[in-house]
Protein backbone atom coordinates (compact mmCIF):
# COMPACT_ATOMS: atom_id res chain seq x y z
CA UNK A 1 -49.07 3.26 -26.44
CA UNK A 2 -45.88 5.09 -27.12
CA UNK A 3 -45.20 6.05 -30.09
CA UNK A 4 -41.17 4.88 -32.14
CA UNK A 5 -39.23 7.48 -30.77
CA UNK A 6 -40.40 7.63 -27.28
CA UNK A 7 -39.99 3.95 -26.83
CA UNK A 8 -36.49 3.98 -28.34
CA UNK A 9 -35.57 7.18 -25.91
CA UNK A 10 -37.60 5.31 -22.99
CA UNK A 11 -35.74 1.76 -24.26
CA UNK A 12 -32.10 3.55 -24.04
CA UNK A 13 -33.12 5.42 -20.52
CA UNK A 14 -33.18 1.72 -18.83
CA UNK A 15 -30.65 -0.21 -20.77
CA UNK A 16 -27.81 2.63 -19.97
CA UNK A 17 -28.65 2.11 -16.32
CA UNK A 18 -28.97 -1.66 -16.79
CA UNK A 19 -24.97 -1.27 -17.68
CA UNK A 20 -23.61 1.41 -15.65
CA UNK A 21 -23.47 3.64 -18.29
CA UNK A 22 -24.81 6.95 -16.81
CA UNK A 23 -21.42 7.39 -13.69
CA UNK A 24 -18.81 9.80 -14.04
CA UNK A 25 -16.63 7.27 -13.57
CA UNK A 26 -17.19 4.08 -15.70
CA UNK A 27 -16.64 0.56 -14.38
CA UNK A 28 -15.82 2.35 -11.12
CA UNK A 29 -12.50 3.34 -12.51
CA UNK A 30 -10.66 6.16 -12.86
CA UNK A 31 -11.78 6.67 -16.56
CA UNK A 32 -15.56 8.32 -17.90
CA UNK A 33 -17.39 5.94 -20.50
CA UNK A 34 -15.71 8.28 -23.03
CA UNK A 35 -11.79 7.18 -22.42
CA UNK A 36 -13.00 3.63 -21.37
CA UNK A 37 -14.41 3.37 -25.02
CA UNK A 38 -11.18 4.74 -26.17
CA UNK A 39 -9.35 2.31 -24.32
CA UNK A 40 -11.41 -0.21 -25.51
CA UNK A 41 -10.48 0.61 -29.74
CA UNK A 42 -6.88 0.90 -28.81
CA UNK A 43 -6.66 -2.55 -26.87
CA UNK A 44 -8.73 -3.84 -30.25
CA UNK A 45 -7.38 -2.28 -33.11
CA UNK A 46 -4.37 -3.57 -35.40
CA UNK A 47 -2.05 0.03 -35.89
CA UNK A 48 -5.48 2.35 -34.88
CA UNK A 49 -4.95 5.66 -35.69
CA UNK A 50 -6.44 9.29 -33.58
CA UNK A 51 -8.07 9.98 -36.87
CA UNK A 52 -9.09 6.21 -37.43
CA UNK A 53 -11.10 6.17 -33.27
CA UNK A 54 -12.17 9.84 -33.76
CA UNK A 55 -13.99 8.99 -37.23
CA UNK A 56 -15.64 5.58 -35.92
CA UNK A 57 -16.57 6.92 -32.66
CA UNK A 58 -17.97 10.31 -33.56
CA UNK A 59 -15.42 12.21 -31.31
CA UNK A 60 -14.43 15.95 -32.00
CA UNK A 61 -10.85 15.95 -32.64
CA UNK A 62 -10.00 18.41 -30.17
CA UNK A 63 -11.81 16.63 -27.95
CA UNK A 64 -10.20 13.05 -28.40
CA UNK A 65 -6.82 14.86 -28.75
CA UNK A 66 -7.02 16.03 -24.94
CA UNK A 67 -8.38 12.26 -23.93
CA UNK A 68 -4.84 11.19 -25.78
CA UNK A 69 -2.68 13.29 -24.03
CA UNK A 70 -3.93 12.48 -20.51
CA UNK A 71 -3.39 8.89 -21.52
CA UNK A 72 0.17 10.16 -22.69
CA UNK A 73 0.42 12.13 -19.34
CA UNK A 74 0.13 9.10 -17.49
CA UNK A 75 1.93 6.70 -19.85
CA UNK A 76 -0.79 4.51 -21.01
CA UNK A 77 -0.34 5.35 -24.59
CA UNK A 78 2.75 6.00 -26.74
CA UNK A 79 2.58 6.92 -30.64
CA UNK A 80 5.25 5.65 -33.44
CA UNK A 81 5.68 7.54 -37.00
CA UNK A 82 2.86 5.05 -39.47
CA UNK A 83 4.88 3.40 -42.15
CA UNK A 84 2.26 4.09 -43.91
CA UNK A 85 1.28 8.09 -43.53
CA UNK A 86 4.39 10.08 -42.38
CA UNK A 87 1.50 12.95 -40.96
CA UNK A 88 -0.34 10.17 -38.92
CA UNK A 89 0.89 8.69 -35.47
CA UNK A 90 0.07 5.00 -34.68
CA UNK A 91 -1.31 4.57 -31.12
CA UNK A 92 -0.87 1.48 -28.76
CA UNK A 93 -1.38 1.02 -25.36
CA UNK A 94 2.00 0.56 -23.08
CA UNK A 95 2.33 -2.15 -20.88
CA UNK A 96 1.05 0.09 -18.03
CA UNK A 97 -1.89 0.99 -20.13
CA UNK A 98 -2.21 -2.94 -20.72
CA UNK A 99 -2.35 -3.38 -17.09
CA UNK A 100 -4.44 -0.78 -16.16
CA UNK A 101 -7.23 -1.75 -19.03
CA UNK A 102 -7.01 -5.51 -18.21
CA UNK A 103 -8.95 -5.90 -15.45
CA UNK A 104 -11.89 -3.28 -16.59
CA UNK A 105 -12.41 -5.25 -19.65
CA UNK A 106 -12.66 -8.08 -16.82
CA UNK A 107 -14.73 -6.39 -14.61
CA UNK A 108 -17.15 -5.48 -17.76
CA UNK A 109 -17.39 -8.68 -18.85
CA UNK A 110 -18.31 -10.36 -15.56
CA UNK A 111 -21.25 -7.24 -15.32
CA UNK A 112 -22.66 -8.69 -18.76
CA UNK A 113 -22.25 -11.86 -17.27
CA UNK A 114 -24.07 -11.27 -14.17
CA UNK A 115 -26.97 -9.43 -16.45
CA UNK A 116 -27.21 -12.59 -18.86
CA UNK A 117 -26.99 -14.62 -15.83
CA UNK A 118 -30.70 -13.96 -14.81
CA UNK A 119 -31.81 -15.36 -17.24
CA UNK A 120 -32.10 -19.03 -18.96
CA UNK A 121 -30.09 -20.23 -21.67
CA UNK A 122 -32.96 -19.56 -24.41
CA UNK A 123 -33.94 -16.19 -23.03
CA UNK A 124 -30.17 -15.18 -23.65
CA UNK A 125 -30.70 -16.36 -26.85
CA UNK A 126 -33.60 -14.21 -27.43
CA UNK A 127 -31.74 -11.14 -25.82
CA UNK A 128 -28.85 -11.14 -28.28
CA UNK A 129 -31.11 -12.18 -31.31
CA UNK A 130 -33.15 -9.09 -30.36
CA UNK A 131 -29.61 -6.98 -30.22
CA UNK A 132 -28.50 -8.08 -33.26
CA UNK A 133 -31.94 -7.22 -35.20
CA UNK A 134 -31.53 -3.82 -33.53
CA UNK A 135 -27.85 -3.91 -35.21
CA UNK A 136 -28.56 -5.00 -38.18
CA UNK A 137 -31.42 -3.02 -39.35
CA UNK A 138 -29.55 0.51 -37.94
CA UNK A 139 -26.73 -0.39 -40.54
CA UNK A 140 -24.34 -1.86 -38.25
CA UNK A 141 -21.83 -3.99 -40.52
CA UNK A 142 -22.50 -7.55 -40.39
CA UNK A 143 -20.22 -9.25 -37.76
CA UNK A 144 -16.98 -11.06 -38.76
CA UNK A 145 -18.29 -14.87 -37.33
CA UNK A 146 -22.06 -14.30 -38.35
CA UNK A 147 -21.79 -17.16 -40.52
CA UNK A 148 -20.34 -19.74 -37.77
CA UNK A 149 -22.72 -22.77 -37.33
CA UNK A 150 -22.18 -22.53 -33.71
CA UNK A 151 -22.24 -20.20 -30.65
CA UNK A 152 -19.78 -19.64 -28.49
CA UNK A 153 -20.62 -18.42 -24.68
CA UNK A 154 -19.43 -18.61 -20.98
CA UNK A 155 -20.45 -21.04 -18.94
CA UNK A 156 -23.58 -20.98 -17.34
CA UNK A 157 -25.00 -23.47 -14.09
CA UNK A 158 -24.93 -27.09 -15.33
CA UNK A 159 -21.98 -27.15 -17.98
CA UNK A 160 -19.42 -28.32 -15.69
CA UNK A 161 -21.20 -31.58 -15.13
CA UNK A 162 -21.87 -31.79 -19.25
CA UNK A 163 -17.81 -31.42 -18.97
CA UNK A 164 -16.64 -33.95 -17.08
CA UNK A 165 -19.14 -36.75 -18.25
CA UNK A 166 -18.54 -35.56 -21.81
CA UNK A 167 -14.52 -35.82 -20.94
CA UNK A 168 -14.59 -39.31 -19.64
CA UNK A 169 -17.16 -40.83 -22.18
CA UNK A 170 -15.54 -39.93 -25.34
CA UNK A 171 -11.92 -40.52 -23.96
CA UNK A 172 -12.64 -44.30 -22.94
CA UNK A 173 -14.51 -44.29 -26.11
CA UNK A 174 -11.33 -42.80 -28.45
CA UNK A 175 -8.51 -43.48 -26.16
CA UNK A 176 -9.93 -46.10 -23.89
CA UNK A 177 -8.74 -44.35 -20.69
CA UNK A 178 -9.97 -45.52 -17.71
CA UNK A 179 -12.25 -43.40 -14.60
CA UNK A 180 -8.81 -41.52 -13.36
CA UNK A 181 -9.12 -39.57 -16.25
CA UNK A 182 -12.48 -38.80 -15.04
CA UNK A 183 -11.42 -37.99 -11.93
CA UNK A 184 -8.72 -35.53 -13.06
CA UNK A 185 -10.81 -33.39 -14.94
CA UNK A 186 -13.55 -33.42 -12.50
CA UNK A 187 -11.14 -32.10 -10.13
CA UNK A 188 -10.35 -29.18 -12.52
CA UNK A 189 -13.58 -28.48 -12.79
CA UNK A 190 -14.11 -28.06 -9.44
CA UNK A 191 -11.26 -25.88 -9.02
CA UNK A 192 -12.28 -23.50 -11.24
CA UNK A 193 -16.01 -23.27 -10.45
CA UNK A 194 -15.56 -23.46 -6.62
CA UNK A 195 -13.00 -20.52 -6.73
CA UNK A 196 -11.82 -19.03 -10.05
CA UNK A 197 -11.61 -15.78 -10.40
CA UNK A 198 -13.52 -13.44 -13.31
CA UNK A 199 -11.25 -11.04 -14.04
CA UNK A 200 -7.91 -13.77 -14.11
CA UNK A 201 -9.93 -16.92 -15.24
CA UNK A 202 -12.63 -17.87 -17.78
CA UNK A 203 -14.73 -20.55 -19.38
CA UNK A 204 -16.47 -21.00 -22.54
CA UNK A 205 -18.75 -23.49 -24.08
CA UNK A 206 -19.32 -24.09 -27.77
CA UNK A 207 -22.98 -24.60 -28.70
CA UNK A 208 -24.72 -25.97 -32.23
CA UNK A 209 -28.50 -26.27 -32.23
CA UNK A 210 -28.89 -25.33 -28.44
CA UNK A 211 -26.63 -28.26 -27.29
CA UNK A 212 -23.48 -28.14 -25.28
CA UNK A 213 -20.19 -29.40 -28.38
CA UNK A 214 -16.89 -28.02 -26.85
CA UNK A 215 -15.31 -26.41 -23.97
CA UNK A 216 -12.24 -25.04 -22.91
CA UNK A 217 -10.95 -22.83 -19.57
CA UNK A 218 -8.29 -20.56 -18.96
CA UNK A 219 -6.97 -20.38 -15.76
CA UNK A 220 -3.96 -19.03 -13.51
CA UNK A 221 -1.11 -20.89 -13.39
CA UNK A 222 1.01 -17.96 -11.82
CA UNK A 223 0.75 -13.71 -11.74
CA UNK A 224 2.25 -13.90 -15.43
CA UNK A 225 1.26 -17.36 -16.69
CA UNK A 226 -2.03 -18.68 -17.82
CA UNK A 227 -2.89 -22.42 -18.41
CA UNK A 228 -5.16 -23.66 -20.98
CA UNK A 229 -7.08 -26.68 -19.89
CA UNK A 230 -9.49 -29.58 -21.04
CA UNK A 231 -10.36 -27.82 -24.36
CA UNK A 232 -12.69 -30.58 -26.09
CA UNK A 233 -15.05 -30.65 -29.05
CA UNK A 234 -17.70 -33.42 -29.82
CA UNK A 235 -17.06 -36.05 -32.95
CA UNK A 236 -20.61 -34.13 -34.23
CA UNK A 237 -19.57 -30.71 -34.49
CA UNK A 238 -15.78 -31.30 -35.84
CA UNK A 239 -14.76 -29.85 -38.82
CA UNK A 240 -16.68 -26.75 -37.90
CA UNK A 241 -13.81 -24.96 -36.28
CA UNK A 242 -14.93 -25.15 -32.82
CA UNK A 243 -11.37 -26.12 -31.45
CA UNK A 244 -9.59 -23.13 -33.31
CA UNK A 245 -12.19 -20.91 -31.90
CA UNK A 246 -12.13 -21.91 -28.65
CA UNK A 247 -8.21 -22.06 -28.73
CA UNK A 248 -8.34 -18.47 -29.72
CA UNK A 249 -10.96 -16.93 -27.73
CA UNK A 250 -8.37 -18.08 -24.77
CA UNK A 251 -5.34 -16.80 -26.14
CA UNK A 252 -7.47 -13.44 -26.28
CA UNK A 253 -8.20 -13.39 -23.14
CA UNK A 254 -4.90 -13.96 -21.61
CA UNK A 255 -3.65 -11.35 -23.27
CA UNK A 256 -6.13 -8.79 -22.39
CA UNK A 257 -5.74 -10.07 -18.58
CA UNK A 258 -2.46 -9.20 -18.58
CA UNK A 259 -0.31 -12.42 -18.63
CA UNK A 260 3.00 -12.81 -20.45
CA UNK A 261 2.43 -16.27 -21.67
CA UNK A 262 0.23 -19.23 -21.69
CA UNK A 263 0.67 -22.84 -21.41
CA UNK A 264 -1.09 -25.97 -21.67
CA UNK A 265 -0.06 -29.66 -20.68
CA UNK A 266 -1.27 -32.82 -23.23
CA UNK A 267 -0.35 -35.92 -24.54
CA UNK A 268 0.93 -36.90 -27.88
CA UNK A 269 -1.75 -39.02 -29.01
CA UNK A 270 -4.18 -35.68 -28.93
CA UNK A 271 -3.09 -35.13 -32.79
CA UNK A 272 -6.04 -32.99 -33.47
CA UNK A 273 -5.51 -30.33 -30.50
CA UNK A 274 -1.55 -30.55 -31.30
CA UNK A 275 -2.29 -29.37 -34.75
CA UNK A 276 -4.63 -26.32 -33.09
CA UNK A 277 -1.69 -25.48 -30.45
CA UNK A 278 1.20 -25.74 -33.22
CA UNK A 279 -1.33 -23.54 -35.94
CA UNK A 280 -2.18 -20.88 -32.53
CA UNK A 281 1.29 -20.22 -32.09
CA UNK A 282 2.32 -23.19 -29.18
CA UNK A 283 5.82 -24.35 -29.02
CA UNK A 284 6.97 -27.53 -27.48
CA UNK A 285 8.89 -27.18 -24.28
CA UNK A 286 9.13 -30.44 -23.16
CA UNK A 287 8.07 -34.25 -23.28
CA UNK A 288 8.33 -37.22 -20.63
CA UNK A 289 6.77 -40.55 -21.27
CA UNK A 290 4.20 -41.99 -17.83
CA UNK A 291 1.90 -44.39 -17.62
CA UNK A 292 -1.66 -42.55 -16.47
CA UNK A 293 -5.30 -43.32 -17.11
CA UNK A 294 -4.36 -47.21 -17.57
CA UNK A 295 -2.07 -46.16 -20.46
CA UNK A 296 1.51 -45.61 -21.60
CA UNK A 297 1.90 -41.96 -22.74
CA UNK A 298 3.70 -39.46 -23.23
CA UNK A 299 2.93 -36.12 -21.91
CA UNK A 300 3.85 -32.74 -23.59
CA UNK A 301 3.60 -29.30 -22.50
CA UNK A 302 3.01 -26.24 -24.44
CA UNK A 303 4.18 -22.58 -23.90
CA UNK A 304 3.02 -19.23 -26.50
CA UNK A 305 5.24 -16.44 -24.95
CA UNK A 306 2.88 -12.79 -25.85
């Protein structure tokens, strides 16, 4: 049997070719693992700093000082005088370097995806538990949501049908709308899983205890507009935050996939998700009264400009 450090060297041989890690060129772009990670603090940070990614990351100035001024070079990165330290620069990623870092965060988040996507739901579970432990007892500072009562994940085979049952059950329940309603969303649904795509378009569900309790997709409404649909949380698990969550995890996204804004169409009587929308950032655009789902309404749509 192996003894600690040959199974930790022998554990880090596989998982760094598990993720692609070991290419000169990472995510089968242009940049090594080195800039990507780079790429990845500035895209992150609030005001980061060269000093502030050199320290965390463990990079020799010089060397992270030549990374910066290819990404200069090319116009991916500018610097502005900190408000706060006239000798320090802050760093932030242009809107080409938004562009160009977009769709490699997508790319690396559908390769996760594909890796968790072998195995089961409690398997995952166990894979992340495991990570964390690893994490944790290394010294790794305790994550920001680590107290959260829920999980929140992307979808995974057999959500969309928890969806659109969930959808049409508690909305003839609450609202008593009748099976268009049903119909509608199922034909979202279907949009999105029968053709979305990963780098543009995402889903996530909202678990407690193992069990499916909210939802939300963003999708493409056009090249610079994203549309937030059928976000939902269960009566059991509100008042936990779940909606906010969701509502932000989206907004994230959109951003980092390079959209300009995102919008969202509801109806008034949705007081709970207006009060997420209007506390995200959501303006009102516009509002016309119908009659839809066996009930007079009026619609409203939604637009947060980034």
């Amino acid at each position: 049997m192996p003894g600690p450090v040959d199974a930790v060297r022998a554990f880090n041989r596989f998982y760094t070719q598990q993720i692609g890690a070991l290419g000169e060129h990472h995510l089968r772009s242009a940049f090594s693992l080195t800039e990507m990670r780079v790429l990845y603090e500035l895209a992150h940070r609030d005001a980061p700093t060269a000093s502030g990614v050199g320290r965390d990351l463990g990079l020799d100035a010089g060397y992270l000082s030549r990374i910066l001024r290819r990404f200069e070079a090319r116009a991916l990165v500018a610097r502005t005088p900190s408000p706060a330290d006239a000798r320090q620069s802050v760093l932030r990623l242009t809107k080409k370097g938004r562009a160009a870092f977009a769709p490699l965060e997508a790319r690396a988040r559908a390769d996760v995806e594909a890796l968790l996507g072998r195995l089961d739901a409690g398997a995952q579970r166990q894979v992340v538990g495991a990570m964390d432990t690893i994490a944790r007892l290394l010294g790794a500072p305790e994550p920001a949501r680590a107290a959260e009562p829920y999980l929140l994940r992307t979808h995974q085979p057999g959500d969309m049908g928890w969806v659109i049952h969930r959808h049409a059950v508690l909305y003839a329940r609450e609202y008593g709308w009748d099976p268009t309603f049903e119909a509608l969303v199922a034909r979202i649904v279907a949009d999105y899983a029968g053709n979305h795509d990963p780098r543009r378009e995402a889903a996530w569900i909202a678990e407690v205890d193992g069990q499916p309790m909210g939802c939300v997709l963003c999708v493409r409404k056009d090249d610079d507009t994203a549309q937030l649909r059928i976000l939902l949380v269960d009566p059991a698990a509100r008042g936990l935050g779940i909606g906010a969550r969701l509502v932000s995890e989206c907004l994230t996204f959109a951003r980092r996939a390079g959209y300009q804004r995102i919008v969202l169409w509801t109806n008034d009587v949705l007081t709970a998700a207006r009060r997420i929308y209007q506390a995200a950032g959501f303006r009102l655009t516009g509002e016309e009264p119908h009659r839809s789902f066996g009930r007079d309404l009026v619609s409203q749509t939604w637009q947060l400009d980034f």
